[in-house]
N, C-alpha and C. Protein backbone atom coordinates (compact mmCIF):
# COMPACT_ATOMS: atom_id res chain seq x y z
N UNK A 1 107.94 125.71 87.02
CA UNK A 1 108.54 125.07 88.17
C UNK A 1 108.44 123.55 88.00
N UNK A 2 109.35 122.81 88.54
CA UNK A 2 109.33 121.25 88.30
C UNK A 2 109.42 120.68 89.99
N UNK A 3 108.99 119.67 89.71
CA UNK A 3 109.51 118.81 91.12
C UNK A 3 109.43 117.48 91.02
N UNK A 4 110.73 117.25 91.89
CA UNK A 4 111.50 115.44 91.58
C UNK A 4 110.37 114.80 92.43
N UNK A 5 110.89 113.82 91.36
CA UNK A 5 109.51 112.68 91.49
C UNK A 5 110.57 111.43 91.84
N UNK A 6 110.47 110.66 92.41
CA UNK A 6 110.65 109.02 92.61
C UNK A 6 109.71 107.85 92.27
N UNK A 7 110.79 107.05 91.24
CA UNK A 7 109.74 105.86 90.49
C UNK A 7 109.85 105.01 91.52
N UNK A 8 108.53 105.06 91.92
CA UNK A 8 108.05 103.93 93.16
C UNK A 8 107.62 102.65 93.11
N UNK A 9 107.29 102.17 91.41
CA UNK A 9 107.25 100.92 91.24
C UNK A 9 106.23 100.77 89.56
N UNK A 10 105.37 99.67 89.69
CA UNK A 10 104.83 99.32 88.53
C UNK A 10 103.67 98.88 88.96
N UNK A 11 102.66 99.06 87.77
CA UNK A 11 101.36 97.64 88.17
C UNK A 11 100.92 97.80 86.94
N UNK A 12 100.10 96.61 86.64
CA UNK A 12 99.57 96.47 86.01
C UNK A 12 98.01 96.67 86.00
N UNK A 13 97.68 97.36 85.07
CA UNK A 13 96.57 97.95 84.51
C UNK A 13 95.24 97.02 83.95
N UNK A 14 94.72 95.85 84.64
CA UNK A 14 94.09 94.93 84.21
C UNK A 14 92.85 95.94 83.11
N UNK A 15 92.18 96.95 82.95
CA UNK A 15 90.78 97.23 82.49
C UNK A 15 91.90 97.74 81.04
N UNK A 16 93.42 98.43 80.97
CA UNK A 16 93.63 98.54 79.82
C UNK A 16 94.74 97.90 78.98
N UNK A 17 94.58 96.93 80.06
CA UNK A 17 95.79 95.62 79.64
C UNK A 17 97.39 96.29 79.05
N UNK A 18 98.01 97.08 80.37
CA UNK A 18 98.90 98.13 79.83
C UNK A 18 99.48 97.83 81.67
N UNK A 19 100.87 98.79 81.72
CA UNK A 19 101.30 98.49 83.08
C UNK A 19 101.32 100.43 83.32
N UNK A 20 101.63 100.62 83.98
CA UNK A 20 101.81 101.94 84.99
C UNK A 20 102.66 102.31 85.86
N UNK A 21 103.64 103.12 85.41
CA UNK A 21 104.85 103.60 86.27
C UNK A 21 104.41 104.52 87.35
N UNK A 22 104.70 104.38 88.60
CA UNK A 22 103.68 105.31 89.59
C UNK A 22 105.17 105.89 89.98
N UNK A 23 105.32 107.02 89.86
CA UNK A 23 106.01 108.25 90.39
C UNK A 23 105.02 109.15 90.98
N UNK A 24 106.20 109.59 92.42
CA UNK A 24 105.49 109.94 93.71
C UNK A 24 106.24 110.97 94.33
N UNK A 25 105.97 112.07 94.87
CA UNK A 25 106.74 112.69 95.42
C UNK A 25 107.15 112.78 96.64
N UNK A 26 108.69 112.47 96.83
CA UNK A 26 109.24 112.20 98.41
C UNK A 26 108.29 112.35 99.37
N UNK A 27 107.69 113.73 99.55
CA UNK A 27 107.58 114.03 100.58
C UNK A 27 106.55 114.16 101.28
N UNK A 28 105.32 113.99 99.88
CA UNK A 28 103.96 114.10 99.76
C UNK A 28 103.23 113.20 99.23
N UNK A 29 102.18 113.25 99.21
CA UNK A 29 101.13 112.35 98.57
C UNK A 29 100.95 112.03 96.99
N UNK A 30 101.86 113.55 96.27
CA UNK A 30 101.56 113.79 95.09
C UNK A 30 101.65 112.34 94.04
N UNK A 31 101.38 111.80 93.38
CA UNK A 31 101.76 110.76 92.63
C UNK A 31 101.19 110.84 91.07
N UNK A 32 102.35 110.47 90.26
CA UNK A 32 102.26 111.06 88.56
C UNK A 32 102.16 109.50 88.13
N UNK A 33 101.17 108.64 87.70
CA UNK A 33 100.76 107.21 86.81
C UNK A 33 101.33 107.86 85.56
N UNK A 34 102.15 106.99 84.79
CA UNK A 34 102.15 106.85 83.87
C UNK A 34 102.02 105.59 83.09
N UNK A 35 101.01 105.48 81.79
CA UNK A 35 100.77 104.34 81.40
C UNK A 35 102.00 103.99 80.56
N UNK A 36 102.35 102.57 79.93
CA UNK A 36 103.54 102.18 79.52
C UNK A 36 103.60 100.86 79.12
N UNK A 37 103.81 100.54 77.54
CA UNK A 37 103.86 99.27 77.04
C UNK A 37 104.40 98.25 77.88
N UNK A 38 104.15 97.35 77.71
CA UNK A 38 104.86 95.77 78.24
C UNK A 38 106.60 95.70 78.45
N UNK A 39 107.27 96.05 76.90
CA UNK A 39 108.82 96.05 76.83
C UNK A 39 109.26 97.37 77.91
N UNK A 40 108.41 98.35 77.59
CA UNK A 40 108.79 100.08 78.29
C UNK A 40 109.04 99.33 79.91
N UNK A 41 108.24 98.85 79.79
CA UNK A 41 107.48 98.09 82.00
C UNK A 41 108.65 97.30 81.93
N UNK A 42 109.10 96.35 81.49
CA UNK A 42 109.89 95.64 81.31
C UNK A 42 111.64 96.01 81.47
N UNK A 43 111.79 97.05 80.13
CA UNK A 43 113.10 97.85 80.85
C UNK A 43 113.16 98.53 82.21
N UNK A 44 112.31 99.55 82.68
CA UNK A 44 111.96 100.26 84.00
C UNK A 44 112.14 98.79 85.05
N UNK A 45 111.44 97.74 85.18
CA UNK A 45 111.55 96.86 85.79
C UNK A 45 112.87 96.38 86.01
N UNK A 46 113.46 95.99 85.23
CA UNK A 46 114.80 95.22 84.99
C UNK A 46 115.50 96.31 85.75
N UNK A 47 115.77 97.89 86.14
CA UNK A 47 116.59 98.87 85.68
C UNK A 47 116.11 98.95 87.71
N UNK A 48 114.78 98.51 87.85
CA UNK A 48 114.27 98.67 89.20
C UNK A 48 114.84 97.69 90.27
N UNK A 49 115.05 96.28 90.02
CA UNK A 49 115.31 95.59 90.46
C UNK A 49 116.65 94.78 90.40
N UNK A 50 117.80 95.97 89.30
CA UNK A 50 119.47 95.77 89.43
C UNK A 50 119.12 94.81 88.15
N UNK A 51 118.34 94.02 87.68
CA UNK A 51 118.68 92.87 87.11
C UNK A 51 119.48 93.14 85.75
N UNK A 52 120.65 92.16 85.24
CA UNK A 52 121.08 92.99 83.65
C UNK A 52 120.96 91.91 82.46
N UNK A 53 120.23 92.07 81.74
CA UNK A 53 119.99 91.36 80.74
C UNK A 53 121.24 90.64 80.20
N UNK A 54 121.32 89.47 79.50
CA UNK A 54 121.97 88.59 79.38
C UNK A 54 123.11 89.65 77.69
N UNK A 55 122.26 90.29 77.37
CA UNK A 55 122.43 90.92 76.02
C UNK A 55 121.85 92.72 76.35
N UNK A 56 122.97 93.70 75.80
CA UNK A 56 122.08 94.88 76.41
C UNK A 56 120.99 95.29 75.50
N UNK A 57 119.84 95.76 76.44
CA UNK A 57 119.01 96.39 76.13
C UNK A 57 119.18 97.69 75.86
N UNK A 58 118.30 98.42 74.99
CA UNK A 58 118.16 99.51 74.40
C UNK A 58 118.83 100.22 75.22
N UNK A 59 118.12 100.27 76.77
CA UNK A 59 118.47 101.58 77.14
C UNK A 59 119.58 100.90 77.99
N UNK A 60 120.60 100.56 78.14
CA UNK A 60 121.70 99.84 78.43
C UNK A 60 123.04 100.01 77.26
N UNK A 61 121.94 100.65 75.88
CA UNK A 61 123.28 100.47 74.92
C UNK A 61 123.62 101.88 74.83
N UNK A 62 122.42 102.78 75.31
CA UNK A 62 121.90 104.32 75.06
C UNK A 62 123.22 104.74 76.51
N UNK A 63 123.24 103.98 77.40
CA UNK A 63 123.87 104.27 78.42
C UNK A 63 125.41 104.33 78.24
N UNK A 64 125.75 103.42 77.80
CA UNK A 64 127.11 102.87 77.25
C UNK A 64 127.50 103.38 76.35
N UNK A 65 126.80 104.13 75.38
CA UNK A 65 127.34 105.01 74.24
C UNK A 65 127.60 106.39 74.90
N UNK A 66 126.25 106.90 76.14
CA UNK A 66 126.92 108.01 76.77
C UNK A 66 128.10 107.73 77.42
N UNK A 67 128.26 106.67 78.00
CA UNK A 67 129.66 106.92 78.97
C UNK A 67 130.71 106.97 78.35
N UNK A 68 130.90 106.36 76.95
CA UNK A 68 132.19 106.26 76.25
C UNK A 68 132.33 107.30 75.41
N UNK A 69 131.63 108.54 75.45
CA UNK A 69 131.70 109.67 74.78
C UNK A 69 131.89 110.83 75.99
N UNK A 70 131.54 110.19 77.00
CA UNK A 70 131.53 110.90 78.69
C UNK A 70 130.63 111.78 78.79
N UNK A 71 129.59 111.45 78.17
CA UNK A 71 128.42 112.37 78.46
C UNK A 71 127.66 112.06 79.75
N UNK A 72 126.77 112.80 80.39
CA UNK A 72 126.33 112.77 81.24
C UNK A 72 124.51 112.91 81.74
N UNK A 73 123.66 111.82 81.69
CA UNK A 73 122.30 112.63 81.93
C UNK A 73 122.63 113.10 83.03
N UNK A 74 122.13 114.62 83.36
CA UNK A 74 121.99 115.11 84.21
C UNK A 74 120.56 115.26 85.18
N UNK A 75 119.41 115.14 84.20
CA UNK A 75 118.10 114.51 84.63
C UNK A 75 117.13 114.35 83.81
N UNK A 76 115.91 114.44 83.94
CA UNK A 76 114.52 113.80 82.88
C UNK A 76 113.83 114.43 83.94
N UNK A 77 112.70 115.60 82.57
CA UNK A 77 111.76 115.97 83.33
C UNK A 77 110.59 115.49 82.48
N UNK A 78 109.46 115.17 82.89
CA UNK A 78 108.02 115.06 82.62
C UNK A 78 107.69 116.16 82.20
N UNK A 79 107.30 116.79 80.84
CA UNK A 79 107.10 118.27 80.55
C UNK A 79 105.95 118.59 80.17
N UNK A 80 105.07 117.30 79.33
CA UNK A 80 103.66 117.65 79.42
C UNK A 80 102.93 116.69 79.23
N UNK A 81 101.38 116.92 79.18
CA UNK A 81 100.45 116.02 79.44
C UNK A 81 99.83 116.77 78.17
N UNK A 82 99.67 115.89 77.04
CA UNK A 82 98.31 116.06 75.97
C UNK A 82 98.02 115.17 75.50
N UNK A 83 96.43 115.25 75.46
CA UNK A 83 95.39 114.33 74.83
C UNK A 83 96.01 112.89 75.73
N UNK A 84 95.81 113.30 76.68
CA UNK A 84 96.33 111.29 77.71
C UNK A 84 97.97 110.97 76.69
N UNK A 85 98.78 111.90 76.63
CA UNK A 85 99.97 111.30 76.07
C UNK A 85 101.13 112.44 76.83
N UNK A 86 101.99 111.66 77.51
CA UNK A 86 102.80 112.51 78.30
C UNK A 86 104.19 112.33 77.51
N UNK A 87 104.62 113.54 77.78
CA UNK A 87 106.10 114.32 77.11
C UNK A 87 107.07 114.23 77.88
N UNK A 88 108.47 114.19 77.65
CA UNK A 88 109.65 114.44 78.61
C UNK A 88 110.79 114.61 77.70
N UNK A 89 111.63 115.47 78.52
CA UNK A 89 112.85 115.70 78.33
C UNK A 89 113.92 114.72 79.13
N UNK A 90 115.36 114.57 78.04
CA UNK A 90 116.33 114.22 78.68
C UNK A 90 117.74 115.30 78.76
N UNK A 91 117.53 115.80 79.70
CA UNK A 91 118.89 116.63 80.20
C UNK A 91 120.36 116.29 79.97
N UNK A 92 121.13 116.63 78.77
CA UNK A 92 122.38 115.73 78.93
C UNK A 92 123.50 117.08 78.95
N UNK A 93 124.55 116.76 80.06
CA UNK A 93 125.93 117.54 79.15
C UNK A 93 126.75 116.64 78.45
N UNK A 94 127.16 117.07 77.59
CA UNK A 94 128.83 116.87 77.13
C UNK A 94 129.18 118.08 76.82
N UNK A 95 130.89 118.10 77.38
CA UNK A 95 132.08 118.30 77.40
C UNK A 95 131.23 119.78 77.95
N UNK A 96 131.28 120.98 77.24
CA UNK A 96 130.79 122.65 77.87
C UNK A 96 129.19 122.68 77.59
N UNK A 97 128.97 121.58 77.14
CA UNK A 97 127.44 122.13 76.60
C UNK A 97 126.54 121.21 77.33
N UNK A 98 125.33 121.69 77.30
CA UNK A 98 123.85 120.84 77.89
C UNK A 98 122.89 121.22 76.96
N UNK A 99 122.07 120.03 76.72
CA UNK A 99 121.45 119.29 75.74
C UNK A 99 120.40 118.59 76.09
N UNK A 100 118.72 119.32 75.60
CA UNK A 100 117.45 118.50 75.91
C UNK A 100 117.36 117.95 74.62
N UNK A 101 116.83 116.98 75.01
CA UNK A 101 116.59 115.80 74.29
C UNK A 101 114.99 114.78 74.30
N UNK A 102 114.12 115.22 73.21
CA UNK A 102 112.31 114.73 73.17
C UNK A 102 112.93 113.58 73.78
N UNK A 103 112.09 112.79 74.28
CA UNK A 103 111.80 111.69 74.44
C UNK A 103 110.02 111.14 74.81
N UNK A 104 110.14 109.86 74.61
CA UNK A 104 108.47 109.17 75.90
C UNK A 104 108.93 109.50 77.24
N UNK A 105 108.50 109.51 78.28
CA UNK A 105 108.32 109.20 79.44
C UNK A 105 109.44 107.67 80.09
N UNK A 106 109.28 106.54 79.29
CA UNK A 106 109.08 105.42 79.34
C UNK A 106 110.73 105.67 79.43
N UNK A 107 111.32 106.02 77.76
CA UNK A 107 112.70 106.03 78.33
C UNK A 107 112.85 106.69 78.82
N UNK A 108 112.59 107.88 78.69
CA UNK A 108 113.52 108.81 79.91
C UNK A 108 113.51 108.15 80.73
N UNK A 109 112.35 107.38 81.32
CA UNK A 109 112.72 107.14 83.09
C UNK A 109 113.75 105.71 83.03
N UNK A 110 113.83 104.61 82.01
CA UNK A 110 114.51 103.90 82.03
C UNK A 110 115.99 104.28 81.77
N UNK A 111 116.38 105.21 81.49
CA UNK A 111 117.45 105.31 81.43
C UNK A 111 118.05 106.63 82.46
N UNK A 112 117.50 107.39 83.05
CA UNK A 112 117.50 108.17 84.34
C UNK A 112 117.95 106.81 85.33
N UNK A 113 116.92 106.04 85.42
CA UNK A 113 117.19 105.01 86.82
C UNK A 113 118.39 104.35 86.21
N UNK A 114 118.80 103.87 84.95
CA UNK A 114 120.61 103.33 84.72
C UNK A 114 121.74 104.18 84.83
N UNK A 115 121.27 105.76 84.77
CA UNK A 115 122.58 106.46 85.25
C UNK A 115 122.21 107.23 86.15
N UNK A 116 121.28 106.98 87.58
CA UNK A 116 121.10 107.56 88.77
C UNK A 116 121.05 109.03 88.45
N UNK A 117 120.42 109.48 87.35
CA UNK A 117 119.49 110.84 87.08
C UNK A 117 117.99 110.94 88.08
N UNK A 118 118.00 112.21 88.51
CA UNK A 118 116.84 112.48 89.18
C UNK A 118 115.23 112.85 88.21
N UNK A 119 114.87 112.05 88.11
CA UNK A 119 113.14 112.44 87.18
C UNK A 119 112.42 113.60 87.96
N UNK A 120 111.91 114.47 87.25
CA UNK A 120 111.51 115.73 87.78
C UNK A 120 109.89 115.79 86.80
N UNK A 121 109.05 116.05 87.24
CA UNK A 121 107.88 116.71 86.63
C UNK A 121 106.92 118.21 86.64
N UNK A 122 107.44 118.63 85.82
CA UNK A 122 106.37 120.16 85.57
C UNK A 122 105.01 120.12 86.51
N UNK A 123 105.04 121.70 87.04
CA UNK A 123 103.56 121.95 87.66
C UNK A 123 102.83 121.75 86.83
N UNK A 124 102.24 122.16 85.56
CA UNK A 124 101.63 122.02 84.69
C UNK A 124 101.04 120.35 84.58
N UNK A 125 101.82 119.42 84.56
CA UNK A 125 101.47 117.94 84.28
C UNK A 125 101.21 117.65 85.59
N UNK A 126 101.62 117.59 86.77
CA UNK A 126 100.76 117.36 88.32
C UNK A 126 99.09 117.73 88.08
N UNK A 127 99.26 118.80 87.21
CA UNK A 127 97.92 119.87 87.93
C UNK A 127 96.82 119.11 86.88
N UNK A 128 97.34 118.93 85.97
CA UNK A 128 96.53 118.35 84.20
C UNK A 128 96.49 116.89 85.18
N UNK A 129 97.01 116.13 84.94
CA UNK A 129 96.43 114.35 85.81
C UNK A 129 96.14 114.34 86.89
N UNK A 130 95.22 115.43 87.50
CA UNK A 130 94.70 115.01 88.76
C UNK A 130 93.16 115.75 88.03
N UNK A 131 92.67 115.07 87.24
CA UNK A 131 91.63 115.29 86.94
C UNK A 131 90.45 114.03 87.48
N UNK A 132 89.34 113.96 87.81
CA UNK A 132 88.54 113.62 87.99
C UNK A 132 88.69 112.29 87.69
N UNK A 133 88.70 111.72 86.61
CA UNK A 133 88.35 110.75 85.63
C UNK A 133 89.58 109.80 86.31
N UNK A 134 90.91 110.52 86.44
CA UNK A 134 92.04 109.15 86.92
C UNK A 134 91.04 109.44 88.36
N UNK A 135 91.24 110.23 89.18
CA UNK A 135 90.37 110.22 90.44
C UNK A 135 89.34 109.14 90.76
N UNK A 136 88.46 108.73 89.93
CA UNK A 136 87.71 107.63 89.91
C UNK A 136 88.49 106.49 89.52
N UNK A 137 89.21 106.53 89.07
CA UNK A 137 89.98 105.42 88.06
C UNK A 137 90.67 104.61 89.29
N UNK A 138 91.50 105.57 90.03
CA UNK A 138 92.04 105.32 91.31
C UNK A 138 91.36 105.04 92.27
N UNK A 139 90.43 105.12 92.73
CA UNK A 139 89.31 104.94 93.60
C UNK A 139 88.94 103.31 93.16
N UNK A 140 88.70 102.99 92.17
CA UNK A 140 87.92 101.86 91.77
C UNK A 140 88.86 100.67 91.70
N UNK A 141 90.02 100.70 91.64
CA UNK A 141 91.54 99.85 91.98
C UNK A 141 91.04 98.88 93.41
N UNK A 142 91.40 97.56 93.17
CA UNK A 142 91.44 96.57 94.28
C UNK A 142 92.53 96.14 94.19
N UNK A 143 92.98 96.00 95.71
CA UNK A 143 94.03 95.60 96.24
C UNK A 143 94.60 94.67 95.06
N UNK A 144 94.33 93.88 94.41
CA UNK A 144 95.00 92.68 93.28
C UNK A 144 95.04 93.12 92.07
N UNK A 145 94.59 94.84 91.38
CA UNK A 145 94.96 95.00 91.03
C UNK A 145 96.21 95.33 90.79
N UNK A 146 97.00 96.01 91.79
CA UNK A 146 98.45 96.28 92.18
C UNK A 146 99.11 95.24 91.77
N UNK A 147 100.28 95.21 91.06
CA UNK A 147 101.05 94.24 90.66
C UNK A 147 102.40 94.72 91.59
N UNK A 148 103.41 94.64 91.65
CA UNK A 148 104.52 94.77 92.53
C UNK A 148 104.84 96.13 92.44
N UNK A 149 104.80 96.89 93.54
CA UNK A 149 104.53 98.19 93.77
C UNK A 149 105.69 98.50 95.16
N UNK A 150 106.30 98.94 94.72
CA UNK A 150 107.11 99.23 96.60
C UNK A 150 106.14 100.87 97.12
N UNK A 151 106.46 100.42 98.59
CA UNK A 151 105.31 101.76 98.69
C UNK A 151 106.62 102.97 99.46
């Protein structure tokens, strides 16, 4: 079973000098951190806040090659959690067929939020990162750690 998640924003990770995509679920409390290089934070950001690079970015060119072939993401799910390294799929059709596609996390979600795809995450990965250890991790967060976060 999966369930859509909404990327609710970013922060930065001062203890692992890394940023964090916080996906959350509509309706609940549930919320999926994912950690994420500087450039990864950077596209998601740009992709968060409309802005368009002067020159396209990766996932801007990834977008533009689907549309001119008329393909379609249809969505990105979060599929697993191992060893602190999370998995995802990208959902695509063209023309009669549909098509998963490995990806990081990082793009999938940057390029889900450029063609208004819904991000979805496996029971399995909810149930695996609500372990103890982020539990404290989260707990020990001060207000200034949060970097721009919509709530």
């Amino acid at each position: 079973m999966i369930t859509e998640m909404k990327v609710r924003g970013l922060m930065f990770d001062p203890y692992n000098n890394a940023y964090i995509v916080i996906l959350r679920v509509e309706d609940n409390a549930d919320m999926l951190p994912i950690w994420v290089g500087k450039s990864e934070a950077s596209a998601i950001s740009f992709a968060l806040e409309g802005v368009a690079a002067p020159r396209p970015m990766t996932h801007d060119l990834m977008k533009a090659v689907l549309d001119a072939v008329d393909a379609k993401v249809i969505s990105v799910v979060i599929t697993d959690l191992n060893d602190n390294t999370y998995f995802a799929k990208i959902h695509l059709q063209y023309e009669d067929s549909e098509y998963s596609i490995d990806s990081r996390p990082s793009d999938a979600i940057a390029l889900a939020l450029r063609t208004n795809a819904p991000v979805f995450a496996s029971e399995a990965v909810l149930r695996k990162q609500t372990s103890e250890e982020l539990e404290q991790w989260l707990e020990d967060l001060k207000p200034e750690d949060f970097g721009k976060l919509d709530s």
